[in-house]
N, C-alpha and C. Protein backbone atom coordinates (compact mmCIF):
# COMPACT_ATOMS: atom_id res chain seq x y z
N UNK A 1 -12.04 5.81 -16.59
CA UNK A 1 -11.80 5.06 -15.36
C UNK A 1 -11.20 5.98 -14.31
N UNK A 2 -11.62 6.06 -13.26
CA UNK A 2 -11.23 6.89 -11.71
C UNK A 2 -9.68 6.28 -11.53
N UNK A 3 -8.60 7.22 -11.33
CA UNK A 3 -7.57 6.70 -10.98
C UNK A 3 -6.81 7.57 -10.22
N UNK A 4 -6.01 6.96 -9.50
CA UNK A 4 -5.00 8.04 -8.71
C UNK A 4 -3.48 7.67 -9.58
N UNK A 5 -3.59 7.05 -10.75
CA UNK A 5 -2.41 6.78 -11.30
C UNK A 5 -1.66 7.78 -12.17
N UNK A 6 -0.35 8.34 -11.83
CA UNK A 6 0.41 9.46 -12.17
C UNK A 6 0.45 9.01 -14.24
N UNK A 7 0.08 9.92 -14.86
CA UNK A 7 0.50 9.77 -16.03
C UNK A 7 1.72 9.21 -16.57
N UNK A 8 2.23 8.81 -18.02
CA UNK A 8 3.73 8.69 -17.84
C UNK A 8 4.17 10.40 -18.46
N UNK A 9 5.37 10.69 -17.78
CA UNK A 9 6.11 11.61 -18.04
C UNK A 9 6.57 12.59 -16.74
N UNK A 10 7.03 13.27 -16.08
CA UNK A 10 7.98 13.37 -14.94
C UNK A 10 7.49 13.05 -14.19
N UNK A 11 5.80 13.59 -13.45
CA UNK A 11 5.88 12.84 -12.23
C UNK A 11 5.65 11.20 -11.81
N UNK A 12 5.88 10.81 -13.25
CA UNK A 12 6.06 9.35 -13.34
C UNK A 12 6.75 8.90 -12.53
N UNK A 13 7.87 9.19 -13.61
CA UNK A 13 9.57 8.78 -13.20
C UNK A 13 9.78 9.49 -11.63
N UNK A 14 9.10 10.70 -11.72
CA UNK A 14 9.89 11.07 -9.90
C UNK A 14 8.99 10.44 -8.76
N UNK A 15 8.28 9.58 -8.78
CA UNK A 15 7.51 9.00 -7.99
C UNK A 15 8.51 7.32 -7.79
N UNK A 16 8.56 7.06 -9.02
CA UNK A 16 9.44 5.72 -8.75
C UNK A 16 10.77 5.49 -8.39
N UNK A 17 11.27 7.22 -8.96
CA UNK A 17 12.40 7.51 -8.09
C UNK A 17 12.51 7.53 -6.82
N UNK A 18 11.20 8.43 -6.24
CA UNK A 18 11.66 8.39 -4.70
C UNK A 18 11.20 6.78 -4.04
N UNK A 19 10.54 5.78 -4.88
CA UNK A 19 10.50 5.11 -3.96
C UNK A 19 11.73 4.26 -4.01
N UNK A 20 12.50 3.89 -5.44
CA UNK A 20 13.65 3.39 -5.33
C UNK A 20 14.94 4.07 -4.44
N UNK A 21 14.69 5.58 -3.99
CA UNK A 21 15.62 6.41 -3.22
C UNK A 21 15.51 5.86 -1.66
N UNK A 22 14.07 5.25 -1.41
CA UNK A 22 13.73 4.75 -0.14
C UNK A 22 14.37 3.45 0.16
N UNK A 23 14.38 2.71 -1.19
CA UNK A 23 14.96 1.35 -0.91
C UNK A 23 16.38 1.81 -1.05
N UNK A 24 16.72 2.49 -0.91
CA UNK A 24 18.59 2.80 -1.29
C UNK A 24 18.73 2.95 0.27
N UNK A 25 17.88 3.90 0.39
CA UNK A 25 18.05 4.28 1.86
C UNK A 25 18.02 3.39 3.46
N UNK A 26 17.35 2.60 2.75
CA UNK A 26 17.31 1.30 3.99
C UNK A 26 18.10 1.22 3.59
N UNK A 27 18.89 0.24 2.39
CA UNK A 27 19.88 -0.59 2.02
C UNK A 27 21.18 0.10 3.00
N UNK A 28 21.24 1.26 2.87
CA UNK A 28 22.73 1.65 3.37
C UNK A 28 23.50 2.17 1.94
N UNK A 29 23.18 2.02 0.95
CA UNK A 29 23.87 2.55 -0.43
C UNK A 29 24.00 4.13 0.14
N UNK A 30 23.12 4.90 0.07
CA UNK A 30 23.23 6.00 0.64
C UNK A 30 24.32 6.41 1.46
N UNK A 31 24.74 7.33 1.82
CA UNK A 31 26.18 7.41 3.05
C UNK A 31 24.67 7.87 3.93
N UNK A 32 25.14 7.29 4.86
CA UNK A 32 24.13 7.89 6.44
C UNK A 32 25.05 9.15 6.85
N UNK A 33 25.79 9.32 6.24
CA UNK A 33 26.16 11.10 6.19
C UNK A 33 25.34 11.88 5.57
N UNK A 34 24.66 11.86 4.58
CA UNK A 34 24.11 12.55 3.79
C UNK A 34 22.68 12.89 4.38
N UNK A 35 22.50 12.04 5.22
CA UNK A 35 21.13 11.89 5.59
C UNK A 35 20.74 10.83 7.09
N UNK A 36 19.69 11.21 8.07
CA UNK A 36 19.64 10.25 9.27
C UNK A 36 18.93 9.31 8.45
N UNK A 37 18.82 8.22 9.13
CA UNK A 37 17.97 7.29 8.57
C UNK A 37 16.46 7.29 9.05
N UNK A 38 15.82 7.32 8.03
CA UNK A 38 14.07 7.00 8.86
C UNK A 38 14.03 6.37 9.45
N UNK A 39 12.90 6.23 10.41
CA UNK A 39 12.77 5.02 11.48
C UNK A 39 11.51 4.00 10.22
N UNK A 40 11.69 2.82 10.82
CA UNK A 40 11.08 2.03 9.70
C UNK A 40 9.59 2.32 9.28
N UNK A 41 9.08 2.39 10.13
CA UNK A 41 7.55 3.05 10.02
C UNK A 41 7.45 3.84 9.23
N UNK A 42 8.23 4.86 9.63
CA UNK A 42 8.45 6.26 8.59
C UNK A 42 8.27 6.02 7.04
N UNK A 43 9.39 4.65 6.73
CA UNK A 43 9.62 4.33 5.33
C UNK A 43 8.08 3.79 4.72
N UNK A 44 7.86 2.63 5.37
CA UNK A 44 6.77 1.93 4.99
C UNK A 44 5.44 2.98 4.67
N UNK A 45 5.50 4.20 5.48
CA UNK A 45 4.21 4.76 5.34
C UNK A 45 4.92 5.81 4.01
N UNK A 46 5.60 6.19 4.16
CA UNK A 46 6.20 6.72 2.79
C UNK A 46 6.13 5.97 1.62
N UNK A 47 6.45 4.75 1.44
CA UNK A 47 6.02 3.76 0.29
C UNK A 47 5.12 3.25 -0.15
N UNK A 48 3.73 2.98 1.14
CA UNK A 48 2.66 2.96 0.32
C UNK A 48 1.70 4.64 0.19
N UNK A 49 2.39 5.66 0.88
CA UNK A 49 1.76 6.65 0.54
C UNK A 49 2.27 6.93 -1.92
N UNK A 50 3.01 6.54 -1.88
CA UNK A 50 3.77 6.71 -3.38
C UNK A 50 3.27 5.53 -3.62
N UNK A 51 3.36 4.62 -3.37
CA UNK A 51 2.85 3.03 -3.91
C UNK A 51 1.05 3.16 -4.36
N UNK A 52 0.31 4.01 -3.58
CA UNK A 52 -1.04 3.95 -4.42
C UNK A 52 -1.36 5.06 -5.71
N UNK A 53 -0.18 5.59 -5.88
CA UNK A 53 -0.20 6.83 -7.31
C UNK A 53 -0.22 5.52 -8.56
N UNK A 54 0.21 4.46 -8.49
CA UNK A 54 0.21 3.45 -9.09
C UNK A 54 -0.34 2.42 -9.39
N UNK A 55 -2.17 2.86 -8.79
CA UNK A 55 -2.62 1.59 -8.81
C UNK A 55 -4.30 2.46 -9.18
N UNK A 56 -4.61 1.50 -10.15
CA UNK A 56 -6.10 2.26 -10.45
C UNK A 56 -7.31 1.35 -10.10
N UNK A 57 -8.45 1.84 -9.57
CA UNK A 57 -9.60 1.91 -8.96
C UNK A 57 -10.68 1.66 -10.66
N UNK A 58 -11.42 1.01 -10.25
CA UNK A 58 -12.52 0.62 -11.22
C UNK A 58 -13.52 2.34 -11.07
N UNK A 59 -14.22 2.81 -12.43
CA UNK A 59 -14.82 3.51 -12.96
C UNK A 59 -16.07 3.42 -11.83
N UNK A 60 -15.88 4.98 -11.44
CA UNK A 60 -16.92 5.15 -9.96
C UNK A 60 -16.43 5.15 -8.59
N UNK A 61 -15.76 4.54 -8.41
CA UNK A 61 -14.78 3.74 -7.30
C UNK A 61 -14.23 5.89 -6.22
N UNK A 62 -13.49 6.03 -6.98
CA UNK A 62 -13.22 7.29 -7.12
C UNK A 62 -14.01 8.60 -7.03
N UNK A 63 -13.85 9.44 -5.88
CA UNK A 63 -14.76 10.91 -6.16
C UNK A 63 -14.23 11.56 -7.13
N UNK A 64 -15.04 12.90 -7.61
CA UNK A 64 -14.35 13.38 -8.47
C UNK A 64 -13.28 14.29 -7.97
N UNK A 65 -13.29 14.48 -6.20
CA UNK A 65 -11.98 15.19 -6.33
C UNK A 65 -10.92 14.61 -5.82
N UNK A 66 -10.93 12.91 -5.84
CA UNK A 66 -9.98 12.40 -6.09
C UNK A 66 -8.83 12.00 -4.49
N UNK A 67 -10.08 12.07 -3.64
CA UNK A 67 -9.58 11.90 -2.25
C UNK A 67 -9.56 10.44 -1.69
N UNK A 68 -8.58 9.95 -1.64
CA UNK A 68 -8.30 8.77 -1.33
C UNK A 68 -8.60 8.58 0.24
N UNK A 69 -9.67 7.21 0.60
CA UNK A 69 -9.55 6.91 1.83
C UNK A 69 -9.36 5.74 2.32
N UNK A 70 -7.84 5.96 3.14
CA UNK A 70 -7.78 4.60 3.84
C UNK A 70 -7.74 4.67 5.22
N UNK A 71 -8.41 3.18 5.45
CA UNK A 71 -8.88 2.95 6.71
C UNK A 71 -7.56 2.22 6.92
N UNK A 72 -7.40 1.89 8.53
CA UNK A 72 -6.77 1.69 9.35
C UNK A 72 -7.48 0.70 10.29
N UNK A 73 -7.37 -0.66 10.27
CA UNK A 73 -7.69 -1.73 11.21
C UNK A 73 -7.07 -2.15 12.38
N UNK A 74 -6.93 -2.28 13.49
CA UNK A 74 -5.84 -2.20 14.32
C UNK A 74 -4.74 -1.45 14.62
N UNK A 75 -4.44 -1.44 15.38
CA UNK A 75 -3.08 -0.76 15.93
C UNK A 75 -1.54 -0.76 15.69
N UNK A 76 -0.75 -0.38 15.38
CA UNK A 76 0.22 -0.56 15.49
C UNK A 76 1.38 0.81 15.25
N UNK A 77 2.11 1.21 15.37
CA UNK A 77 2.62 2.59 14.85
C UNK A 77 3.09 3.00 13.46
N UNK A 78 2.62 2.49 12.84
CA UNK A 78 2.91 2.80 11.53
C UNK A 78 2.00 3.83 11.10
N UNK A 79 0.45 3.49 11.91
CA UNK A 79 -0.88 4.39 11.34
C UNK A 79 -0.74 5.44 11.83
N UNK A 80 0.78 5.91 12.62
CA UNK A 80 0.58 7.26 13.21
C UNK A 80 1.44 7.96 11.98
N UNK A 81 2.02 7.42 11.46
CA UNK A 81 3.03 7.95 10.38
C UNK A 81 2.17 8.20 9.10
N UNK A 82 1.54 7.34 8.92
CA UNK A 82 0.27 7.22 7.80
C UNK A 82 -0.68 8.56 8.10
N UNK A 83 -1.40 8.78 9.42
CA UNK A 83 -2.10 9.61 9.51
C UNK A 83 -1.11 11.31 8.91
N UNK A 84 0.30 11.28 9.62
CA UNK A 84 1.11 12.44 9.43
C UNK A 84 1.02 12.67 8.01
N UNK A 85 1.23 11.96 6.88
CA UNK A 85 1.81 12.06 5.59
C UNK A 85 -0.07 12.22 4.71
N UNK A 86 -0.98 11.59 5.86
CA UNK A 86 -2.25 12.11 4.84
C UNK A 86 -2.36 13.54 5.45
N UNK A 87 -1.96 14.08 6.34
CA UNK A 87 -2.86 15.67 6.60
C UNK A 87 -1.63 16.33 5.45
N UNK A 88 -0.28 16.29 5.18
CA UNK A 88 0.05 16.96 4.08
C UNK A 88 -0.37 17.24 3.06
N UNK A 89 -0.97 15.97 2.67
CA UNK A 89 -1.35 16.37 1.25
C UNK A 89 0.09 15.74 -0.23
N UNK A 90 -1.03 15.57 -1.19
CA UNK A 90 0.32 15.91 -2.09
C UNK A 90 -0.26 16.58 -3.32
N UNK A 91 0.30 16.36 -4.64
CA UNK A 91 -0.28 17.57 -5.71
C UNK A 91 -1.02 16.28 -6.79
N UNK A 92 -1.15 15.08 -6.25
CA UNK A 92 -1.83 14.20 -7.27
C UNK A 92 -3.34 14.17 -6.53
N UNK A 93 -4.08 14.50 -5.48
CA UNK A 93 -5.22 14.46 -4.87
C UNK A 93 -4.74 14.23 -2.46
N UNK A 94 -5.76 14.06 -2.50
CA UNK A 94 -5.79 14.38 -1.21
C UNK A 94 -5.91 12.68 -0.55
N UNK A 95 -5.49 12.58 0.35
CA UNK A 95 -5.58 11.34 1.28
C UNK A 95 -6.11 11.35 2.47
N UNK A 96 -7.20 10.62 2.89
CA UNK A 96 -7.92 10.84 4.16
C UNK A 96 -7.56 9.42 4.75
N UNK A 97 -7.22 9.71 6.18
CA UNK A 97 -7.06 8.02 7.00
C UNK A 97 -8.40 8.52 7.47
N UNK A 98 -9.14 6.63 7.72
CA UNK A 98 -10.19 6.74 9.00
C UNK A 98 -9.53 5.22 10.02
N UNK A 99 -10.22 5.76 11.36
CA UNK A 99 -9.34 4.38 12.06
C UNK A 99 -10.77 3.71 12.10
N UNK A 100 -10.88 2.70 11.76
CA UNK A 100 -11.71 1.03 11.90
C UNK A 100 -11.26 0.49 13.06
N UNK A 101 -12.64 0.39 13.67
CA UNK A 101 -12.28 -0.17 15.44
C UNK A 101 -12.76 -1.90 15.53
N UNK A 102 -13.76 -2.28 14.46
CA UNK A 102 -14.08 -3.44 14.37
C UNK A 102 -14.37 -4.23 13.43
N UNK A 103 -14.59 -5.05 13.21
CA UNK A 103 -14.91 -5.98 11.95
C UNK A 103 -16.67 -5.58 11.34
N UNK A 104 -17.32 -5.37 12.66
CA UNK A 104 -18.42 -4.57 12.24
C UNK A 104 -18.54 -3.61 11.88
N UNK A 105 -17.96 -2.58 11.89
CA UNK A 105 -17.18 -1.23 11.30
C UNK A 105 -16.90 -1.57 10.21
N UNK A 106 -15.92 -2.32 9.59
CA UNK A 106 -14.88 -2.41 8.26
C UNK A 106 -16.37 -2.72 7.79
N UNK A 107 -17.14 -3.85 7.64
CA UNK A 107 -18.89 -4.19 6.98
C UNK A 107 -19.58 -3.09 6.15
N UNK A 108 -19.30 -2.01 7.29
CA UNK A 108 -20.41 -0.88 7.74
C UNK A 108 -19.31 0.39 6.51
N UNK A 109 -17.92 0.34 6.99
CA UNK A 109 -17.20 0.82 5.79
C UNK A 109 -16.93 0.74 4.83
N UNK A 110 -16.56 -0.81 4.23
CA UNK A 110 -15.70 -1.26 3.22
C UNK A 110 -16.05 -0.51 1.94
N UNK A 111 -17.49 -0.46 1.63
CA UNK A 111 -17.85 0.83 0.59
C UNK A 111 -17.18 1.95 0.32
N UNK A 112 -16.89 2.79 1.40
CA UNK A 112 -16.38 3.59 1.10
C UNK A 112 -14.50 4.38 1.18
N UNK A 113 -14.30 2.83 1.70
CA UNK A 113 -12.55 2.52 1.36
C UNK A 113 -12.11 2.63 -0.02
N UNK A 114 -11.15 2.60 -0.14
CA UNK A 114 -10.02 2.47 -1.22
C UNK A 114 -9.00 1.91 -1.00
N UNK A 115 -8.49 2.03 0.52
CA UNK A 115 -7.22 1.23 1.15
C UNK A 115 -7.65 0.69 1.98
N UNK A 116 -7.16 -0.31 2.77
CA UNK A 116 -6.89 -0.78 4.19
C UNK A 116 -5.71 -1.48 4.39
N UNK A 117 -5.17 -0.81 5.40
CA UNK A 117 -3.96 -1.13 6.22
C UNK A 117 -4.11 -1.72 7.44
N UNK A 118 -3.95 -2.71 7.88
CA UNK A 118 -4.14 -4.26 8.41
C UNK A 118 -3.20 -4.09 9.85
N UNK A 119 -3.80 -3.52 10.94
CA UNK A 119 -2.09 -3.41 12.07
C UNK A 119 -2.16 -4.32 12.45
N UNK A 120 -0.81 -4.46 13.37
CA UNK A 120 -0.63 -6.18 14.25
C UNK A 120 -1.71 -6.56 14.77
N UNK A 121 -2.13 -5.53 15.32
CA UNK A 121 -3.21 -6.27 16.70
C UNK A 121 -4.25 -6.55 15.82
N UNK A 122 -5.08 -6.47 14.57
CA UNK A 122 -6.29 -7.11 13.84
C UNK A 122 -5.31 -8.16 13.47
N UNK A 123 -4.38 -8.93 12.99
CA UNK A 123 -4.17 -9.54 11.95
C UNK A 123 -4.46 -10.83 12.26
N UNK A 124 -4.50 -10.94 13.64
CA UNK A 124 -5.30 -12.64 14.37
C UNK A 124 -6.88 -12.62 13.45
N UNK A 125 -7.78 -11.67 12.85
CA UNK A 125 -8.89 -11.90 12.44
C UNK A 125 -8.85 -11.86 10.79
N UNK A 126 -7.14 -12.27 10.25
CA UNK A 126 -7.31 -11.70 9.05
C UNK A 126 -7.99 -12.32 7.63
N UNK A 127 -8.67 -13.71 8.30
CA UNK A 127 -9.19 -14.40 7.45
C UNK A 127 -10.88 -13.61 7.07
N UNK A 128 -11.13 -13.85 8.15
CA UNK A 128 -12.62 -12.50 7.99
C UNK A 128 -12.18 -11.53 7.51
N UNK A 129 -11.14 -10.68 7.81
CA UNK A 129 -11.24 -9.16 7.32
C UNK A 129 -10.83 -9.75 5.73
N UNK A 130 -10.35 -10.53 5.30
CA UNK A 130 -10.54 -10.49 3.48
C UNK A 130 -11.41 -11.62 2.90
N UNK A 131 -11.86 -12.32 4.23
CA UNK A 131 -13.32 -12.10 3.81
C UNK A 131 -14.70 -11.50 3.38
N UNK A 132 -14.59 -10.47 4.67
CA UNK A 132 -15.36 -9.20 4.06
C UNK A 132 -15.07 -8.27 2.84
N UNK A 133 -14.03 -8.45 2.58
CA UNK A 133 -13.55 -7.44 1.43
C UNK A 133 -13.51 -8.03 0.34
N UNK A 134 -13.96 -9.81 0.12
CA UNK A 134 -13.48 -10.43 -1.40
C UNK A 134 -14.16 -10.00 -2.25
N UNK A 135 -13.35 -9.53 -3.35
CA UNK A 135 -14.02 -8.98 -4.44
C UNK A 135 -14.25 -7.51 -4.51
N UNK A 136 -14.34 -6.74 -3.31
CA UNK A 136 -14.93 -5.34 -3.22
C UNK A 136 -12.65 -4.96 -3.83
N UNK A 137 -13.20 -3.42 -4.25
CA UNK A 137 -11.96 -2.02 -5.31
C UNK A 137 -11.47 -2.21 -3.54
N UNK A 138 -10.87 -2.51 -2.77
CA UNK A 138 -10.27 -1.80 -1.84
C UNK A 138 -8.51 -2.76 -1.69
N UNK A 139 -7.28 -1.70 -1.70
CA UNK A 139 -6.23 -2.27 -1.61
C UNK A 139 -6.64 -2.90 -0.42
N UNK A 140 -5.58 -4.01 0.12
CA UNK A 140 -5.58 -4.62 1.26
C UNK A 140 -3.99 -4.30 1.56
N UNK A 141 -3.29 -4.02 2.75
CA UNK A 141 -1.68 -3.76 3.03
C UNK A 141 -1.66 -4.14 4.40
N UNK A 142 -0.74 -4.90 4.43
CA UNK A 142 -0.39 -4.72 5.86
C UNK A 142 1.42 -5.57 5.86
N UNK A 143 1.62 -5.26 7.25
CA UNK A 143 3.37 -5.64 7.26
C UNK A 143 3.61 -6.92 7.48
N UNK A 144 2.48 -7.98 7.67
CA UNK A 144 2.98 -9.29 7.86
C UNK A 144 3.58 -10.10 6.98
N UNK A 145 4.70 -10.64 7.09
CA UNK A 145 5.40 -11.07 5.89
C UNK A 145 4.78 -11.86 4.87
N UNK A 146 3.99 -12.84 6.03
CA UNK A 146 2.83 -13.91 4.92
C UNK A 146 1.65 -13.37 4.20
N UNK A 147 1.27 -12.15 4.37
CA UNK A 147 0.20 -11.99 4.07
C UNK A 147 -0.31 -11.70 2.62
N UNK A 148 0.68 -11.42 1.69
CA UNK A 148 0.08 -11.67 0.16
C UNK A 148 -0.48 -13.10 -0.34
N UNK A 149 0.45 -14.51 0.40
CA UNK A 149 0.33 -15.92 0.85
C UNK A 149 -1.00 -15.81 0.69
N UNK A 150 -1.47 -15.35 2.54
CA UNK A 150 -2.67 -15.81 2.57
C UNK A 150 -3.61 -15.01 1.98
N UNK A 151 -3.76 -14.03 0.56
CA UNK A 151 -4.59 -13.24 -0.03
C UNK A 151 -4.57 -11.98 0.15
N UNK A 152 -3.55 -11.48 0.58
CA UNK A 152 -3.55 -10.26 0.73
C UNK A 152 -3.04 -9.25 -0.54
N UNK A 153 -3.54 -8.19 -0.61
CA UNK A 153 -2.77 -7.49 -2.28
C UNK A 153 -0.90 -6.94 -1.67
N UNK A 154 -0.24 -6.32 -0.51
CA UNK A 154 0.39 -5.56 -0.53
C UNK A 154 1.23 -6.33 1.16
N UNK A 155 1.85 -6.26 0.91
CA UNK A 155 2.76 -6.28 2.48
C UNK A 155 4.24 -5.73 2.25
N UNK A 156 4.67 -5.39 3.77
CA UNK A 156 6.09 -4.98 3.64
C UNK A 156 6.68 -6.36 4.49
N UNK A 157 8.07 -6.02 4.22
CA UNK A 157 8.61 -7.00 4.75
C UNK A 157 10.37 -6.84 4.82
N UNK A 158 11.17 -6.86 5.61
CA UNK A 158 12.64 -6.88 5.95
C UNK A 158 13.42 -7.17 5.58
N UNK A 159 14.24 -7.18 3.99
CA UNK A 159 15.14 -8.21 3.87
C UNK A 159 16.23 -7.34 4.23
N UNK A 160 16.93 -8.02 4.81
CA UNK A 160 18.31 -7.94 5.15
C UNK A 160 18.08 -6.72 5.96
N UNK A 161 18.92 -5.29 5.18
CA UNK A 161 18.53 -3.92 6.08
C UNK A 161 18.01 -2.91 5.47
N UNK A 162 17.04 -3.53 4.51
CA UNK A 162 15.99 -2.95 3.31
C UNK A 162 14.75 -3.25 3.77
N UNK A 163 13.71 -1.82 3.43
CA UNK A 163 12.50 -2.35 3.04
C UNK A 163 11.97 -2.92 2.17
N UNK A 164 11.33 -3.85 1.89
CA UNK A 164 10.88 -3.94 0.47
C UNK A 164 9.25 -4.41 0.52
N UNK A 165 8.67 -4.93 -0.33
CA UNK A 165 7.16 -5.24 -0.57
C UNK A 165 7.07 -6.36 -1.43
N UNK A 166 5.93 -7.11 -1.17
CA UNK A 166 5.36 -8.03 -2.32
C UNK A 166 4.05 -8.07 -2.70
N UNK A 167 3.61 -8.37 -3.65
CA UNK A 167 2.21 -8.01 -4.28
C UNK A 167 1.73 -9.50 -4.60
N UNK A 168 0.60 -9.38 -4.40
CA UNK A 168 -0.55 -10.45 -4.88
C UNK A 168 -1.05 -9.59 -5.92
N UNK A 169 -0.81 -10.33 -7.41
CA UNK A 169 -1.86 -9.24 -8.41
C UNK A 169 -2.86 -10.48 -8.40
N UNK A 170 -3.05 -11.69 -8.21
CA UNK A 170 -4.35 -12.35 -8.36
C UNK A 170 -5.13 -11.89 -7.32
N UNK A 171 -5.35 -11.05 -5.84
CA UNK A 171 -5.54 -10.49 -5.57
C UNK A 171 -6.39 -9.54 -5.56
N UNK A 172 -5.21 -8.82 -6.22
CA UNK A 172 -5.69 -7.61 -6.80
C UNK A 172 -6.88 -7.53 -7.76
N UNK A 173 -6.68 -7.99 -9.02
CA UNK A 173 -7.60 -8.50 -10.04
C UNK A 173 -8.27 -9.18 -9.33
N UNK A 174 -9.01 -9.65 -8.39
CA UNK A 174 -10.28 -9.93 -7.46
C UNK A 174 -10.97 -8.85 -7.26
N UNK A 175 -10.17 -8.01 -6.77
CA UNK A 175 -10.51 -6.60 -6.22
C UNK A 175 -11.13 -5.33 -7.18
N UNK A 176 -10.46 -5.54 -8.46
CA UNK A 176 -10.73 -5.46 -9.58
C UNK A 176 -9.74 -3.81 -9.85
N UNK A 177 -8.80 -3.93 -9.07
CA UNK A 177 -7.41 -3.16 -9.14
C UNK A 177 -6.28 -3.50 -10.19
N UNK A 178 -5.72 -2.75 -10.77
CA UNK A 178 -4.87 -2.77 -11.79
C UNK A 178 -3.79 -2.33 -11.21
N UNK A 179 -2.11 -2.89 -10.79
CA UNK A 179 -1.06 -2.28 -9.92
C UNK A 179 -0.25 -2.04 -11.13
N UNK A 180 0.27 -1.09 -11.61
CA UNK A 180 1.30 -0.46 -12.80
C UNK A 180 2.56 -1.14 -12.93
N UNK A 181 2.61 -1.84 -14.44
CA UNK A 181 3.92 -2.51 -14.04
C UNK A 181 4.97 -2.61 -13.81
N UNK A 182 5.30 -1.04 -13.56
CA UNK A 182 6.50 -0.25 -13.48
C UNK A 182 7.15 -0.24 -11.96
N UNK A 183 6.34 -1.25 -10.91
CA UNK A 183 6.36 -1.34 -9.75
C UNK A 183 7.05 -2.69 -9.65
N UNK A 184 7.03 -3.71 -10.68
CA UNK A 184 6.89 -4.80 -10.54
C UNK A 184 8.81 -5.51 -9.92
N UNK A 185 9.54 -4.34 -10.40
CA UNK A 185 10.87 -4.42 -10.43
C UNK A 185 11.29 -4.43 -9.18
N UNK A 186 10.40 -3.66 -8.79
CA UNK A 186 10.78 -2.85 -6.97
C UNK A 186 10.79 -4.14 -6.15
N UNK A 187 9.29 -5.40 -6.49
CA UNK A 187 8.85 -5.69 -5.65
C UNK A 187 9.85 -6.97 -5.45
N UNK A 188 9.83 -7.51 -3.98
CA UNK A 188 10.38 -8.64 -3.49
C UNK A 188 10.15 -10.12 -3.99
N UNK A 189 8.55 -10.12 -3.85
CA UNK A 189 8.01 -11.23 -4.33
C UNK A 189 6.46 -10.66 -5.21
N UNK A 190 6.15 -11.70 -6.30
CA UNK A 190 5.02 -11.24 -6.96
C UNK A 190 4.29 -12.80 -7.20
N UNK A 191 2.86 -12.52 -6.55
CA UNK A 191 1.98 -13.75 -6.94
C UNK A 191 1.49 -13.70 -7.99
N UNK A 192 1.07 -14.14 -8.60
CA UNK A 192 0.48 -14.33 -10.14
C UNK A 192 0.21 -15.38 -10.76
N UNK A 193 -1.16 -15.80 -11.05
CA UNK A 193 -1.57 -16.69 -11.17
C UNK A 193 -1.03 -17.92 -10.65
N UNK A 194 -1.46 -17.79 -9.21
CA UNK A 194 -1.04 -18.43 -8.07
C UNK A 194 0.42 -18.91 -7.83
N UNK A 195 1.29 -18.67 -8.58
CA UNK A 195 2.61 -18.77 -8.87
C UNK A 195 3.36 -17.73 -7.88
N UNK A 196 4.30 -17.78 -6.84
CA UNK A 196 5.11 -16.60 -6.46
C UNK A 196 6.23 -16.77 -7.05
N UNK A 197 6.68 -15.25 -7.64
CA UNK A 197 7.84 -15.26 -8.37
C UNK A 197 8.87 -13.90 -7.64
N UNK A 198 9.97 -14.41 -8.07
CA UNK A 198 10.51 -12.71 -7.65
C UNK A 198 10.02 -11.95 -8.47
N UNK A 199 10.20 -10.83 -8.10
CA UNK A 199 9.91 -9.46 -8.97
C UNK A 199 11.23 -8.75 -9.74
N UNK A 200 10.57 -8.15 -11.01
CA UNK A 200 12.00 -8.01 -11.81
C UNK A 200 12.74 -7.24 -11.92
């Protein structure tokens, strides 16, 4: 099976580290001496850049050299932070953003996605855009709080002066994505078999 999912053994654990280091870091646990604080964008694109080492793609889905591409639907500034953190690179495979200008576009793309990240300004069309995508390997993310609710796999969302996330795995398993359950702790809220629960 094609996966971008980190084996278990260090860069396991240091992947879930840094994303639990991220939620420390909103929180304020951290001394903001030690460190400025990201601007929120910053975080979010940092968390699902580490958040997809954790999630595996159906057999094929995947090139063989393992270059992840997510599209970008709308606007908002987060996809500029997203674009920054894919030209780095990291040492588990490569990440390509493309920007999606229309719903006829995403049609014309969705094949050859793996992600999509959902900005403010599409999310008025977001019943079509997971319409077009039901059933097709592609994460769905975006920051609206409701949006795992209304079918979405991934959103961020504000509590208090933390980032955090919630997952739709019924969703997901539509999509025919597997999210590692080693994430499940992190998350805010978790749908599952239509049930939302906290996460543990």
């Amino acid at each position: 099976m094609a996966t971008m999912t980190i084996r278990h053994g260090f860069w396991g654990r240091l992947l879930v580290a840094v994303l639990l280091l991220l939620l420390l870091l909103t929180a304020g646990v951290v001394p903001s001496a030690a460190r400025e604080p990201a601007p929120e964008d910053a975080v979010k694109a940092a968390m699902l850049y580490n958040f997809v080492q954790f999630v595996r793609w159906p057999a094929g889905v995947m090139p063989p050299e393992q270059e992840l591409v997510l599209g970008i639907l709308g606007r908002d500034p987060l996809q500029e932070w997203l674009r920054d953190l894919a030209s780095t690179g990291n040492r588990t495979g490569s990440l390509k953003t493309v920007q999606i200008d229309s719903l006829q576009e995403l049609r014309a793309q969705r094949h050859k996605l793996q992600v999509l990240y959902i900005g403010r300004t599409a999310q008025q069309d977001l019943k079509v855009i997971l319409s077009t995508l039901d059933g097709a390997p592609v994460l769905t993310v975006s920051d609206d709080e409701l949006f795992v609710k209304q079918g979405g796999m991934m959103n961020f969302v504000r509590q208090n002066s933390r980032i955090r996330f919630d997952l739709n795995l019924d969703a997901a398993a539509r999509g025919q994505l597997k999210i590692s359950s080693r994430l499940y702790g992190l998350a805010r809220l978790i749908v599952k078999d239509g049930v939302t629960q906290e996460g543990r």
